[in-house]
Every structure is written in structure tokens, then in C-alpha cells.
N, C-alpha and C. Protein backbone atom coordinates (compact mmCIF):
# COMPACT_ATOMS: atom_id res chain seq x y z
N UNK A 1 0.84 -1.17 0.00
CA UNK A 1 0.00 0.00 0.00
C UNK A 1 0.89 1.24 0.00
N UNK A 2 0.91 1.94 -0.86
CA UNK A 2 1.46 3.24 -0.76
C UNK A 2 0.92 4.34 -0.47
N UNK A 3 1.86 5.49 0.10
CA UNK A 3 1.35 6.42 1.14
C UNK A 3 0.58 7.37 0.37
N UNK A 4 -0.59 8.22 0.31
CA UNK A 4 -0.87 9.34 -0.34
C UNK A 4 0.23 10.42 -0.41
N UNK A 5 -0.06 11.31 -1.73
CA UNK A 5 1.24 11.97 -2.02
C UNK A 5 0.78 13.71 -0.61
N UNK A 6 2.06 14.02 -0.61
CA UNK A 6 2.28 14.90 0.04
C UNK A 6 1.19 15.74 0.17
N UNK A 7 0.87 16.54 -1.13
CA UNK A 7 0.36 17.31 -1.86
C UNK A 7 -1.11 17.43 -1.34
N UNK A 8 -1.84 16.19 -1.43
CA UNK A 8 -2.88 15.42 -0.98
C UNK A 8 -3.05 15.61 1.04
N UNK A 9 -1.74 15.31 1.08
CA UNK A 9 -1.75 15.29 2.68
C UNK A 9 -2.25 16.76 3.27
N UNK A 10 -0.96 17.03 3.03
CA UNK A 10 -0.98 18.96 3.11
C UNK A 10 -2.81 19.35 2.80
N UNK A 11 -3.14 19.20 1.63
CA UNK A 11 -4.56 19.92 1.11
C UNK A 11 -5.97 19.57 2.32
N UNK A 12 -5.13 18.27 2.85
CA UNK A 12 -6.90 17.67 3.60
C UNK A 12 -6.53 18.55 5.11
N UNK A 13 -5.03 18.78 5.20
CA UNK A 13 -4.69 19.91 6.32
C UNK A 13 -5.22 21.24 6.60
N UNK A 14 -4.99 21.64 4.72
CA UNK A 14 -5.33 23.22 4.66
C UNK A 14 -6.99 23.64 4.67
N UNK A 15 -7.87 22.00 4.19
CA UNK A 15 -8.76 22.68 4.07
C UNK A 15 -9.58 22.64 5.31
N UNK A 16 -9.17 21.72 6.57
CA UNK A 16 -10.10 22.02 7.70
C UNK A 16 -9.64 23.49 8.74
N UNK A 17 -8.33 23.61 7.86
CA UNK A 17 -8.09 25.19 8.90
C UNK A 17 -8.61 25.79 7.89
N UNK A 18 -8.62 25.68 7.11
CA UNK A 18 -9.62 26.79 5.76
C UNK A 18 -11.27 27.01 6.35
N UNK A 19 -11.58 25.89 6.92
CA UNK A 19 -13.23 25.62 7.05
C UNK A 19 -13.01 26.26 8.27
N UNK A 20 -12.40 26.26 9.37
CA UNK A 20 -12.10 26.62 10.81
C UNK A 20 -11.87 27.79 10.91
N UNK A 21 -11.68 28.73 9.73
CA UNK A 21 -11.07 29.85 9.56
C UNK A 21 -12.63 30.49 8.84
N UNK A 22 -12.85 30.33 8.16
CA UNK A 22 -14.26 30.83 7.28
C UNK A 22 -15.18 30.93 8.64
N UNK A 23 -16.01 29.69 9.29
CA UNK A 23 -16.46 29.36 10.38
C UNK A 23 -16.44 30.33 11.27
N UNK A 24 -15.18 30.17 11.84
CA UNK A 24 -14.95 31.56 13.22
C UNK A 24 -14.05 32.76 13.15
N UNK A 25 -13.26 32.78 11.95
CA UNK A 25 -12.29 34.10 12.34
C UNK A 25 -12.52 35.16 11.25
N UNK A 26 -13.31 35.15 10.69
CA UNK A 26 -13.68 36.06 9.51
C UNK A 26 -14.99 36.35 9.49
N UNK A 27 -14.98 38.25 10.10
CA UNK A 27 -15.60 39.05 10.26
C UNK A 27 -17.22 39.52 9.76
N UNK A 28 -16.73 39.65 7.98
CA UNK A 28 -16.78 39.85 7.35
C UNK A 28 -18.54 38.93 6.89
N UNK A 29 -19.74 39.91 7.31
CA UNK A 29 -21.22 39.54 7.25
C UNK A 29 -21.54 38.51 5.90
N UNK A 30 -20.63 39.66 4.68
CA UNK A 30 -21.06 38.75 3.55
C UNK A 30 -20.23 37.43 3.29
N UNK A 31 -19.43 36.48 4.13
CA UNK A 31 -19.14 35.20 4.21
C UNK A 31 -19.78 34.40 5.21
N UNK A 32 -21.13 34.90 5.96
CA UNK A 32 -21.42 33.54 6.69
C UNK A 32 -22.07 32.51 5.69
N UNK A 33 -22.07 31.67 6.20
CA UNK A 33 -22.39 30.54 5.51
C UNK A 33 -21.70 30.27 4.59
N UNK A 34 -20.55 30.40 4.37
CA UNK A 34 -19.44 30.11 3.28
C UNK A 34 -19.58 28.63 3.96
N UNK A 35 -19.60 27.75 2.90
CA UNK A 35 -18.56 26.07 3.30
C UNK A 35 -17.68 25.53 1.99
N UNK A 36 -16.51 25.12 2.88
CA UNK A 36 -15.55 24.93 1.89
C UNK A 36 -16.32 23.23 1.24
N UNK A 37 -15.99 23.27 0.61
CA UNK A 37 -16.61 21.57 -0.45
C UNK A 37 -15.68 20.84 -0.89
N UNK A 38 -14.52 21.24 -1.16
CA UNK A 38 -13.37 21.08 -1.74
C UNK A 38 -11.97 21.61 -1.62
N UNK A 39 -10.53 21.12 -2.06
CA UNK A 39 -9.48 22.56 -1.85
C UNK A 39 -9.08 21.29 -3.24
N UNK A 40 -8.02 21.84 -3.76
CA UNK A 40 -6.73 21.35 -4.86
C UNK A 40 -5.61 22.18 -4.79
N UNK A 41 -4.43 21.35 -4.02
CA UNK A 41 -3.44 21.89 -3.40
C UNK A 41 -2.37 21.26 -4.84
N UNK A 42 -1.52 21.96 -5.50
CA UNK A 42 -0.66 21.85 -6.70
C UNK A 42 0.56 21.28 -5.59
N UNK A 43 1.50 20.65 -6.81
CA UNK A 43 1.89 19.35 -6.07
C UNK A 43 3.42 20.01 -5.64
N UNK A 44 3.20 21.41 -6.13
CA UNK A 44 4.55 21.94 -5.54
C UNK A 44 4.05 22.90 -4.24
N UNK A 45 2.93 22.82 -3.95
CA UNK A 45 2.55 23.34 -2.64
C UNK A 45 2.23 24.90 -2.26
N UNK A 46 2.57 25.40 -4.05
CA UNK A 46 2.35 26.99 -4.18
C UNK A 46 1.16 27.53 -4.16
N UNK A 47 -0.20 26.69 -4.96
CA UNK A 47 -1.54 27.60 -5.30
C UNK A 47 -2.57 26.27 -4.35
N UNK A 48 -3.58 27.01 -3.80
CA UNK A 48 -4.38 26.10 -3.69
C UNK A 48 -5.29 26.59 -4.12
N UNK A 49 -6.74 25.75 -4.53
CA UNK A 49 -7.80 26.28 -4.88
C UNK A 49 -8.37 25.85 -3.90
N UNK A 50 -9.34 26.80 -3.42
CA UNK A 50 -10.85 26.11 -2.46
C UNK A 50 -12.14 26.71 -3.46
N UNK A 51 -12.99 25.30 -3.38
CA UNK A 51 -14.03 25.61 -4.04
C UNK A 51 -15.40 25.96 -2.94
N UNK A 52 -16.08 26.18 -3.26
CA UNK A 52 -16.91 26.82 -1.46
C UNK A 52 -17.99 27.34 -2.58
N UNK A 53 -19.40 26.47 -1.38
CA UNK A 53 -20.53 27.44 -2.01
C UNK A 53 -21.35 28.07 -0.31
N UNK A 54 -22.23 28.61 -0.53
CA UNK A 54 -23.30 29.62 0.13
C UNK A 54 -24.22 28.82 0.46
N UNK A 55 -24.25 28.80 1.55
CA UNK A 55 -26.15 28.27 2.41
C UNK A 55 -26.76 29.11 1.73
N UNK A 56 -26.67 30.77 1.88
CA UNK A 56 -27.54 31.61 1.17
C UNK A 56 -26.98 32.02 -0.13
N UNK A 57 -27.87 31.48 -1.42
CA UNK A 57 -27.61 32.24 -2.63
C UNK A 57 -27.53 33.29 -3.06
N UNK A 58 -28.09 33.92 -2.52
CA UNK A 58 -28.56 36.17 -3.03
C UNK A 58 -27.10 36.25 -3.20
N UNK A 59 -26.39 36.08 -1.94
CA UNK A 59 -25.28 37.19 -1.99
C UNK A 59 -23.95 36.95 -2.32
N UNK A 60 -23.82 35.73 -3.51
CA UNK A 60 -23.19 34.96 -4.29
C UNK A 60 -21.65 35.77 -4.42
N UNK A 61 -21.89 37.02 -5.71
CA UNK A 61 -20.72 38.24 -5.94
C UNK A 61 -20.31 38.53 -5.13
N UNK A 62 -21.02 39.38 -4.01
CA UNK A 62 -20.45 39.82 -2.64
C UNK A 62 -19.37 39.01 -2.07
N UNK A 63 -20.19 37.91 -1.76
CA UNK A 63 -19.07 37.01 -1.04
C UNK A 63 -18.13 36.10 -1.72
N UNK A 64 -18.34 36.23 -2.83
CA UNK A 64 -16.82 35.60 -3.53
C UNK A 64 -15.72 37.20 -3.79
N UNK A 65 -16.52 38.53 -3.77
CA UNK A 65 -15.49 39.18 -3.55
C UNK A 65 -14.75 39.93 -2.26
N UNK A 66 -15.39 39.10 -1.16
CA UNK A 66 -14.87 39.42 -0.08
C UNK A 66 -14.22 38.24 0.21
N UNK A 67 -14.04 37.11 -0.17
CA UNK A 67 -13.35 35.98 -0.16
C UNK A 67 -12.06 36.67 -0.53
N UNK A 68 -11.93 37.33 -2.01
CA UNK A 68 -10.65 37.26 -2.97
C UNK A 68 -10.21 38.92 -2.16
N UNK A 69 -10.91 39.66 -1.42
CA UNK A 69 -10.60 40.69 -0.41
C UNK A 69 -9.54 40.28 0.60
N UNK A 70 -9.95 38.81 1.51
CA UNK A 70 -9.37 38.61 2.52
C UNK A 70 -8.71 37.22 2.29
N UNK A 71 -8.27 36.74 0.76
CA UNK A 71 -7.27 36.26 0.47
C UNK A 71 -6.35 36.10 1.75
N UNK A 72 -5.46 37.28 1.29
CA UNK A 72 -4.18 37.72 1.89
C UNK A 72 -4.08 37.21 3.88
N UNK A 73 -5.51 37.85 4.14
CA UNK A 73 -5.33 37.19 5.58
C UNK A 73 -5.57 35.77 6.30
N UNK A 74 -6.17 35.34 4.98
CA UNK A 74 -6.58 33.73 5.63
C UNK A 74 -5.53 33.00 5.01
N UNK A 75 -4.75 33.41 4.05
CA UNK A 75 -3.33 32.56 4.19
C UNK A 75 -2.50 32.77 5.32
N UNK A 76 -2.27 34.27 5.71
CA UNK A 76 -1.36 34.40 7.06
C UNK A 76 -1.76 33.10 7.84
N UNK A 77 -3.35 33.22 8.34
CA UNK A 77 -3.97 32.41 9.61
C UNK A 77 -3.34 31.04 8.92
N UNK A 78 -3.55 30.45 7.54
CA UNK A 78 -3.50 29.13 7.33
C UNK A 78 -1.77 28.79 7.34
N UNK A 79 -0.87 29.29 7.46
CA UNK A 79 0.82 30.08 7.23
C UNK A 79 0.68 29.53 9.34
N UNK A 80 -0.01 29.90 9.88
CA UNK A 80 0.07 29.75 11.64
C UNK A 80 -0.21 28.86 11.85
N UNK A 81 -1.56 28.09 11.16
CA UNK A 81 -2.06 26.66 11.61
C UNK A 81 -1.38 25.54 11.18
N UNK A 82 -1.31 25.63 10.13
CA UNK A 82 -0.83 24.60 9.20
C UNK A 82 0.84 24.40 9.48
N UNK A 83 1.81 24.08 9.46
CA UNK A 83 3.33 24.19 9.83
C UNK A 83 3.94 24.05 8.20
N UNK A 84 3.88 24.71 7.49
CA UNK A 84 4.95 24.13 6.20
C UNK A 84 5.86 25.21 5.73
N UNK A 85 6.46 24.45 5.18
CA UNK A 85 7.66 25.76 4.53
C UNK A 85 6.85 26.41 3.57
N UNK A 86 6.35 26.55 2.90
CA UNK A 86 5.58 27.22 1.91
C UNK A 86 4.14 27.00 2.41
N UNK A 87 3.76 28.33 2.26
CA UNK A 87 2.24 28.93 2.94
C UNK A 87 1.42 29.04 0.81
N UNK A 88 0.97 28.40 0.68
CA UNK A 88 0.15 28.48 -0.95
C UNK A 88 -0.75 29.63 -0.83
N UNK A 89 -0.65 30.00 -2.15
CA UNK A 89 -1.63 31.45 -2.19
C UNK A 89 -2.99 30.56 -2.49
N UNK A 90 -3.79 31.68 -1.89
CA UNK A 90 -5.49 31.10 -2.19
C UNK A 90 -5.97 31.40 -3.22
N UNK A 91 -7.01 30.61 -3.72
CA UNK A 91 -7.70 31.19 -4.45
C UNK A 91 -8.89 30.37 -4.32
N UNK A 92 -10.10 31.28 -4.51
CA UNK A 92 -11.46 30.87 -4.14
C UNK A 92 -11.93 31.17 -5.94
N UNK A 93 -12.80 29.51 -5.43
CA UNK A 93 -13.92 29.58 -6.95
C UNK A 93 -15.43 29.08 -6.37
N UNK A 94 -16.33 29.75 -6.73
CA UNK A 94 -17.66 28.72 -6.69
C UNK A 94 -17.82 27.45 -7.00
N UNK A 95 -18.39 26.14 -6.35
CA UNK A 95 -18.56 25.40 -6.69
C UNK A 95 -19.52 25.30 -7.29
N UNK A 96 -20.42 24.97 -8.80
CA UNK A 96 -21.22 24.93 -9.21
C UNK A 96 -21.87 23.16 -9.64
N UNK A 97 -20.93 22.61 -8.70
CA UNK A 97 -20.85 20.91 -9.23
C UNK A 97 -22.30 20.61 -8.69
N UNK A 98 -23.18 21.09 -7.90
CA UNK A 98 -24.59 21.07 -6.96
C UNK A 98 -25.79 20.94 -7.83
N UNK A 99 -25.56 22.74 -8.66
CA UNK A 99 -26.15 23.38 -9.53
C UNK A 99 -26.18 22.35 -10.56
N UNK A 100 -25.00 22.27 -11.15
CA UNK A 100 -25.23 20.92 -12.36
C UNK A 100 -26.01 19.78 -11.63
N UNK A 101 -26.11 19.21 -11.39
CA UNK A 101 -26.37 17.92 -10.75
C UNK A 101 -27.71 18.22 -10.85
N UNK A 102 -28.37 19.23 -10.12
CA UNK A 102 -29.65 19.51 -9.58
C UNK A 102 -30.66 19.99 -11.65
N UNK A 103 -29.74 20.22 -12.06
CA UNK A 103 -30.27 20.17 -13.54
C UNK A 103 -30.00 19.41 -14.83
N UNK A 104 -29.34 18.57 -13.92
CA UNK A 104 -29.36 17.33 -14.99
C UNK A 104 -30.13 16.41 -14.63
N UNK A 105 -30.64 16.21 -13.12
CA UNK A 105 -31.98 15.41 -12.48
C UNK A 105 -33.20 16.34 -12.68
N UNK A 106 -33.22 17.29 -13.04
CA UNK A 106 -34.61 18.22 -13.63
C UNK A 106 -34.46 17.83 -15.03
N UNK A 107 -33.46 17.63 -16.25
CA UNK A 107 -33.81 17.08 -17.32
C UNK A 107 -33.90 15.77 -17.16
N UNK A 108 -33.86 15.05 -16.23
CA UNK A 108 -34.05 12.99 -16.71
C UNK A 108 -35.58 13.44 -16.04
N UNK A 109 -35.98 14.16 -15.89
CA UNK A 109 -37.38 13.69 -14.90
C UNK A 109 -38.21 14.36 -16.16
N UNK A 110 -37.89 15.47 -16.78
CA UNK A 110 -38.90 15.74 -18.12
C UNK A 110 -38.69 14.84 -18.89
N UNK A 111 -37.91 14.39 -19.37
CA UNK A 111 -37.08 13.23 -20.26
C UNK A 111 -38.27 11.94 -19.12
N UNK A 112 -38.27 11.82 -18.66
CA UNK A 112 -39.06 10.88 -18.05
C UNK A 112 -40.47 11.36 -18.11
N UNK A 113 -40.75 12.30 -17.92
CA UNK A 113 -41.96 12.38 -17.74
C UNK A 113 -43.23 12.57 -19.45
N UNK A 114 -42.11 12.63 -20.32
CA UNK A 114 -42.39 12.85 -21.80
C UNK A 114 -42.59 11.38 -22.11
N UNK A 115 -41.63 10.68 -21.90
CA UNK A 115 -41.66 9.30 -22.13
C UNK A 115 -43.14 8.17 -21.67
N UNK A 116 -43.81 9.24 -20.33
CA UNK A 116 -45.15 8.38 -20.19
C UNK A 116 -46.24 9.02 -20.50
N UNK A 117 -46.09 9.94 -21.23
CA UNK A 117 -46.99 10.51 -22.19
C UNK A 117 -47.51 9.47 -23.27
């Protein structure tokens, strides 16, 4: 059995201080309900992505641009929690993997429901 790669290790690290960090240390009204869903940590340990969607939809823009606002400080925090020689820059994307899903089971059900016509 071989070990998961580093890269992998590190990312399942960054993303519960990522979630721990969204959760309680960030201020900032238009991120409650942020949840992280995902991270993809590059295998040289420089970029990570976190993908993160909204309990509440409305305020979608807002809070992906107060995400890419406070960048800079939730790497410091993740740079304190995390122990590595290289602290990866963030970057936040919407997850829209939900959204698909939820409309590709709204087309099999017309697609179904045409069919017992």
C-alpha cells in the first residue's frame, strides 16, 4: 500500500483550517455561511484552490469578492495553523458541481416524464 502523495496530505490539512477559519475568524457579514466543499493543493505546494458554495444564494458576488478581499489574511492564519515551509496562495472559486447535478436530475425527470406521455 502506498502512502498518499504529500500534496494530498498537506490539502486535507489546509482545508479544515480553511473551514475553521471561514467558520470563526472572519468578520466579514457577507461570508457567513461560506462552506468549503473542496481545496486542490498543486503538487509543488504553491496555489491552492478552495471551491466553497453559500447556504444563502442572493449574496453569491459579494461574497466571492470578499473571499478574494481577505485572500491575503486567511493565508497568514493558514501560514500559523498549518506548519509548512511554503504557505500556498489562495484562491477561491464557486462550486457549481450542486447546480449541475440539480439540472441534470430536472432534465431525466422531463425526459421521463415525456416518455409516459
Amino acid at each position: 500500500m502506498t502512502a498518499p502523495k504529500r500534496s494530498a496530505r498537506v490539502a486535507s490539512q489546509l482545508e479544515a483550517a480553511l473551514a475553521e477559519i471561514l467558520a470563526r475568524e472572519v468578520s466579514d457579514p457577507r461570508l457567513a455561511g461560506v462552506v468549503v466543499t473542496r481545496v486542490e493543493l498543486t503538487d509543488d505546494l504553491g496555489l491552492l484552490s478552495a471551491h466553497v458554495r453559500l447556504l444563502d444564494e442572493s449574496g453569491r458576488a459579494g461574497a466571492m469578492r470578499a473571499l478574494d478581499r481577505a485572500s491575503s489574511r486567511i493565508r497568514r492564519e493558514l501560514g500559523a495553523r498549518v506548519k509548512t515551509r511554503i504557505v500556498p496562495q489562495v484562491r477561491f472559486f464557486y462550486d457549481e458541481g450542486q447546480d449541475r447535478q440539480a439540472r441534470v436530475e430536472q432534465l431525466l425527470r422531463e425526459i421521463e416524464s415525456e416518455k409516459k406521455r
